[in-house]
N, C-alpha and C. Protein backbone atom coordinates (compact mmCIF):
# COMPACT_ATOMS: atom_id res chain seq x y z
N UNK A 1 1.55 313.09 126.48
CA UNK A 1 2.44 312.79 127.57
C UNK A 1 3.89 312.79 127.11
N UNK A 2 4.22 313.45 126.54
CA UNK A 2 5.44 313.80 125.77
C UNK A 2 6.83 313.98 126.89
N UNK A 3 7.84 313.17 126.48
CA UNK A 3 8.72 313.52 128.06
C UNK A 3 8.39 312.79 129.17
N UNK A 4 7.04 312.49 129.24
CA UNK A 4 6.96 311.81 130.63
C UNK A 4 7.85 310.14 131.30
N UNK A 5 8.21 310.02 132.00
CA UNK A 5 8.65 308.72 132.52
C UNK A 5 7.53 307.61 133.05
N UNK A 6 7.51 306.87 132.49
CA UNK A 6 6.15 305.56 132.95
C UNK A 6 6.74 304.52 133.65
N UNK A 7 6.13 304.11 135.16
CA UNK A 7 6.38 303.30 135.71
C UNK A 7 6.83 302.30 134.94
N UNK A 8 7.10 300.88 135.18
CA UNK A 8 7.46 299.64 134.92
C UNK A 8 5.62 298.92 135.30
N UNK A 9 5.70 299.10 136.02
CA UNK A 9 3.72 298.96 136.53
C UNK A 9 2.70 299.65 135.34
N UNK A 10 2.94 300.87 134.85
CA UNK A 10 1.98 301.39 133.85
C UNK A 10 2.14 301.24 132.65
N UNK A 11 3.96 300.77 132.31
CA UNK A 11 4.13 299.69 130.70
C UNK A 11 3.62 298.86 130.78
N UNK A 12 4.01 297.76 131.28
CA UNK A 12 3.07 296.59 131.31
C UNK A 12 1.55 296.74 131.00
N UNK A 13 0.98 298.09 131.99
CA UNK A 13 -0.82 297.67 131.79
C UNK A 13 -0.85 298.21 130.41
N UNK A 14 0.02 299.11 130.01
CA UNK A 14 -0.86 299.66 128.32
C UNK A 14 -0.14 299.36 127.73
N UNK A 15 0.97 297.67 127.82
CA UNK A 15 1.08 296.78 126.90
C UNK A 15 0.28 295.43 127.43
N UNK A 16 -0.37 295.28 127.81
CA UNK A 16 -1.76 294.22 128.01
C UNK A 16 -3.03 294.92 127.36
N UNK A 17 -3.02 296.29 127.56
CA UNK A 17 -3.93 296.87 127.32
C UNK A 17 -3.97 296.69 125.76
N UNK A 18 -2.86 296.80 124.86
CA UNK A 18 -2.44 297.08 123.58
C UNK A 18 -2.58 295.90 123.05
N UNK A 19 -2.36 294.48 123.95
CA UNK A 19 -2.36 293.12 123.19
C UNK A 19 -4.32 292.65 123.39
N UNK A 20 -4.61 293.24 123.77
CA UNK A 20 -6.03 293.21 124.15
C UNK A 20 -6.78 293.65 122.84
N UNK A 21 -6.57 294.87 122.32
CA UNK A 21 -6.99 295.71 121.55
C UNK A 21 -6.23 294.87 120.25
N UNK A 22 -5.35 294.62 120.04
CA UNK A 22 -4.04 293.79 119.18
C UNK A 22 -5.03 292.21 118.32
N UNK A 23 -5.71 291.78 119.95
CA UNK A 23 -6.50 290.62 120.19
C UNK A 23 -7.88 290.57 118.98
N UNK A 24 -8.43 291.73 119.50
CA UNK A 24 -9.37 292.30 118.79
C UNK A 24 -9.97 292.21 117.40
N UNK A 25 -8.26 292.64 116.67
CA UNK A 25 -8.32 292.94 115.51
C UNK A 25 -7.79 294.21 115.33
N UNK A 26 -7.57 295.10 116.10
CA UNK A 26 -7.08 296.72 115.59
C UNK A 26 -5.85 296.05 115.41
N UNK A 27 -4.98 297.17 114.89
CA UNK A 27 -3.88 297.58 114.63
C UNK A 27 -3.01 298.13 115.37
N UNK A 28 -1.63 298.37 115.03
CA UNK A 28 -0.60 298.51 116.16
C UNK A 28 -0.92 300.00 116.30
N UNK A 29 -1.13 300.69 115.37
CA UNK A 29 -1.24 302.55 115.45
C UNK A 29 -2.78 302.38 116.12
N UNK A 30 -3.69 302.17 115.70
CA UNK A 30 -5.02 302.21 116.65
C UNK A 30 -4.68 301.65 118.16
N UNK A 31 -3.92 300.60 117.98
CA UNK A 31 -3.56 300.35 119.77
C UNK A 31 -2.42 301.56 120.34
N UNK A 32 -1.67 301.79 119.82
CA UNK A 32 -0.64 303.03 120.39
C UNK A 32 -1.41 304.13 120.21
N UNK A 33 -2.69 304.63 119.91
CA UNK A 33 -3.11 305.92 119.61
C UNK A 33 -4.43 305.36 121.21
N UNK A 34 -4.63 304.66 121.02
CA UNK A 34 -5.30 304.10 122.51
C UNK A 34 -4.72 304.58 124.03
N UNK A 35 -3.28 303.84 123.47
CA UNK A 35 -2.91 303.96 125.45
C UNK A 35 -1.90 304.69 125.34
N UNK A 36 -2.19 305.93 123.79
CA UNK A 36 -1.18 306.88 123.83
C UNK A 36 0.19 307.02 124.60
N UNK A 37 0.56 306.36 123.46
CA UNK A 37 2.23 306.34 122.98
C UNK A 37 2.53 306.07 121.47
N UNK A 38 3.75 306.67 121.48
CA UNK A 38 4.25 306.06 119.94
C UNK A 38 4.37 304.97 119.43
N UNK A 39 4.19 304.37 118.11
CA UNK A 39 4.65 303.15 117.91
C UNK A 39 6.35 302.66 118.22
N UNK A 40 6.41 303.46 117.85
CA UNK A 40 8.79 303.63 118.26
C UNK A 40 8.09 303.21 120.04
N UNK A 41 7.94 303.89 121.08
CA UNK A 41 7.78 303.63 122.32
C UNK A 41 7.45 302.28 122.42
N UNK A 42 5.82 301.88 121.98
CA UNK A 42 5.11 300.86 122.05
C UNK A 42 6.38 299.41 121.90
N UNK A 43 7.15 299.57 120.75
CA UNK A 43 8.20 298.70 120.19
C UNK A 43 9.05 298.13 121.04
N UNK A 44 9.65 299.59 121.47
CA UNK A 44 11.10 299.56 122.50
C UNK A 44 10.27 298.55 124.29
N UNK A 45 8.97 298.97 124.60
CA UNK A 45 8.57 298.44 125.53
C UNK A 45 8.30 296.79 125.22
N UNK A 46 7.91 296.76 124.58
CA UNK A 46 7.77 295.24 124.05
C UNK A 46 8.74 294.47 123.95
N UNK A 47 9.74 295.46 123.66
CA UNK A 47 11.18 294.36 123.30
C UNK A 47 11.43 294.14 124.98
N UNK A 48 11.62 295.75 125.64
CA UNK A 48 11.75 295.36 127.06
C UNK A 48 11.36 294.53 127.95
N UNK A 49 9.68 294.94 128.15
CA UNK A 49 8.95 294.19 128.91
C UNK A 49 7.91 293.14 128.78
N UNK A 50 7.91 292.93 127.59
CA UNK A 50 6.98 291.79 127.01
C UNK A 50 7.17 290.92 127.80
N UNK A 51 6.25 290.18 128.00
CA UNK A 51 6.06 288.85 128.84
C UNK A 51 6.33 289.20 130.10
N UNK A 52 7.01 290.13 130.94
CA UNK A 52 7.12 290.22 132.73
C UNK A 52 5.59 290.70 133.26
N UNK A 53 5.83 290.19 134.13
CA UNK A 53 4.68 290.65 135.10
C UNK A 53 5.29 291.81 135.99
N UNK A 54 4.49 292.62 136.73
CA UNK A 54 4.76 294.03 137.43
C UNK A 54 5.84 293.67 138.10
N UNK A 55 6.08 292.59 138.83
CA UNK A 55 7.18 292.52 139.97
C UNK A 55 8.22 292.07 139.32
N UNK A 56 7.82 291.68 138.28
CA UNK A 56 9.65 290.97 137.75
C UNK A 56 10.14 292.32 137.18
N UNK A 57 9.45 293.65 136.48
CA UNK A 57 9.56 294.45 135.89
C UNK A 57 10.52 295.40 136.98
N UNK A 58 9.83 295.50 138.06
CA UNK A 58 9.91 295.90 139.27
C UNK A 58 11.66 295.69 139.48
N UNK A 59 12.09 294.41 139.89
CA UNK A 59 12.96 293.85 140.41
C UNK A 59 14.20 293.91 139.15
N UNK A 60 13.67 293.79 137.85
CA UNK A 60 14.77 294.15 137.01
C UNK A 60 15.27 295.16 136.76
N UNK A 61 14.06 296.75 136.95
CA UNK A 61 14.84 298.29 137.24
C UNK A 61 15.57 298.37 138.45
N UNK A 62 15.38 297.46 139.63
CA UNK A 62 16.32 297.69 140.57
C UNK A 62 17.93 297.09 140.63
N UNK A 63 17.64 295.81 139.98
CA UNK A 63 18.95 295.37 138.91
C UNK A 63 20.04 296.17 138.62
N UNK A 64 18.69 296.88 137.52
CA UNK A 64 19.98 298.11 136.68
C UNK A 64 20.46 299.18 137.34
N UNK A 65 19.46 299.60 138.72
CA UNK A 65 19.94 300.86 139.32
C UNK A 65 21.42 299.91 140.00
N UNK A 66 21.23 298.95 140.87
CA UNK A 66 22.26 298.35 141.14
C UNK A 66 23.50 298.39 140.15
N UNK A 67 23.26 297.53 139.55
CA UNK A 67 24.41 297.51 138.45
C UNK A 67 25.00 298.66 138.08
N UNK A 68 24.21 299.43 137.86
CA UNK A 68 24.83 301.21 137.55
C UNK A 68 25.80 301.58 138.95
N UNK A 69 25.46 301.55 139.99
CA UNK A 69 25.84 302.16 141.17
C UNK A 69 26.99 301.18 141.49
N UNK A 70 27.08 299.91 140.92
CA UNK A 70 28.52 299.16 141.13
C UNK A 70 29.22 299.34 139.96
N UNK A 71 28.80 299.63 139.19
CA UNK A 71 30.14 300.23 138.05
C UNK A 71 30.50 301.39 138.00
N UNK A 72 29.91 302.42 138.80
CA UNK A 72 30.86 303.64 139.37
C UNK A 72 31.80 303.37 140.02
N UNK A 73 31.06 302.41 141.41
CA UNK A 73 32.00 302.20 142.08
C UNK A 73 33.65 301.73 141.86
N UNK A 74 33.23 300.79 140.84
CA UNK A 74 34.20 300.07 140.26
C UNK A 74 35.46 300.97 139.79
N UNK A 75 34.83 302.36 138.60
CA UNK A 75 35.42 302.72 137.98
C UNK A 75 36.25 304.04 139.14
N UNK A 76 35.42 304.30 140.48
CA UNK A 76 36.14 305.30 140.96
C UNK A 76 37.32 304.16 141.47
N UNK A 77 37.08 303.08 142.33
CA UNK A 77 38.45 302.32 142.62
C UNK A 77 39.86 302.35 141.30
N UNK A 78 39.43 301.71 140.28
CA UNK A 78 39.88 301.46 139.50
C UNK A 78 40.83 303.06 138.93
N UNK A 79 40.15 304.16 138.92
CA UNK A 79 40.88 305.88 138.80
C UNK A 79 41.84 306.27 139.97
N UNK A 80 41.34 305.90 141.58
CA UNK A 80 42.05 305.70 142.26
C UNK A 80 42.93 304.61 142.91
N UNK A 81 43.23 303.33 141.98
CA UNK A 81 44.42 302.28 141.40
C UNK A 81 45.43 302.88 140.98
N UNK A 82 44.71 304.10 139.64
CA UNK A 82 46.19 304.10 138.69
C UNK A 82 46.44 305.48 139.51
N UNK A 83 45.52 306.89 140.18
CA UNK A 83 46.65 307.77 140.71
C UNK A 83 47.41 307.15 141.39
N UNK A 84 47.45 306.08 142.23
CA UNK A 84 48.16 305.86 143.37
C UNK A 84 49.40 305.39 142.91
N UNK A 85 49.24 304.13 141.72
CA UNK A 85 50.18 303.77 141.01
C UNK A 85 51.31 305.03 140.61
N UNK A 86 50.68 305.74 139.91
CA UNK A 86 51.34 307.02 139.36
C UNK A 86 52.38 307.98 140.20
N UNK A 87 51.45 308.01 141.40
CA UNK A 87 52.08 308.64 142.69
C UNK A 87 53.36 307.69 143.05
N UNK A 88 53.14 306.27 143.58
CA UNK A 88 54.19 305.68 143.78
C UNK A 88 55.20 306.01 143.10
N UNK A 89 55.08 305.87 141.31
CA UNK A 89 56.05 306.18 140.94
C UNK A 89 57.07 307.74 140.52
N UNK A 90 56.39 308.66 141.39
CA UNK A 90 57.09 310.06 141.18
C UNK A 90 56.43 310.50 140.26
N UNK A 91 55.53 310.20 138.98
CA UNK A 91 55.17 310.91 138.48
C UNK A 91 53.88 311.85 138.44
N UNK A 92 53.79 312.74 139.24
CA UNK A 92 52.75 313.73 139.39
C UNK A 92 52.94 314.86 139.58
């Protein structure tokens, strides 16, 4: 699955899935060779989503899409602050 994008819903299950197997006794490469992903992946998700449940996972990518879409905003006001400034002052 190389490239692919994984829900926030399908990290979580094949990091339950992974602490299951983890539980067991396997190992972190026998659990990432399981619910196929990398250990680097497996890592970065854990740091992410460890401990959320689907909906908090859910509600925190919509967060960031938010947050992203108000700091454009921000930054187009803020580009059209200083032309205007600029303009006021004759220089353009």
């Amino acid at each position: 699955m190389a490239g692919r994008r994984h829900k926030p819903e399908e990290i979580i299950g094949k990091l339950r899935e992974a602490e299951i197997l983890l539980a067991q006794g396997g190992t972190v490469p026998d659990a990432c060779r399981r619910i196929g992903v990398t250990e680097q992946a497996y890592y970065r998700w854990r740091k992410e989503y460890g401990g959320l449940k689907v909906d908090q996972a859910q509600r925190l990518k919509e967060l960031e899409r938010e947050n992203a879409r108000l700091r454009r905003a921000v930054s187009d006001l803020t580009l059209d602050k200083l032309i205007l400034q600029e303009a006021a002052r004759g220089n353009y």
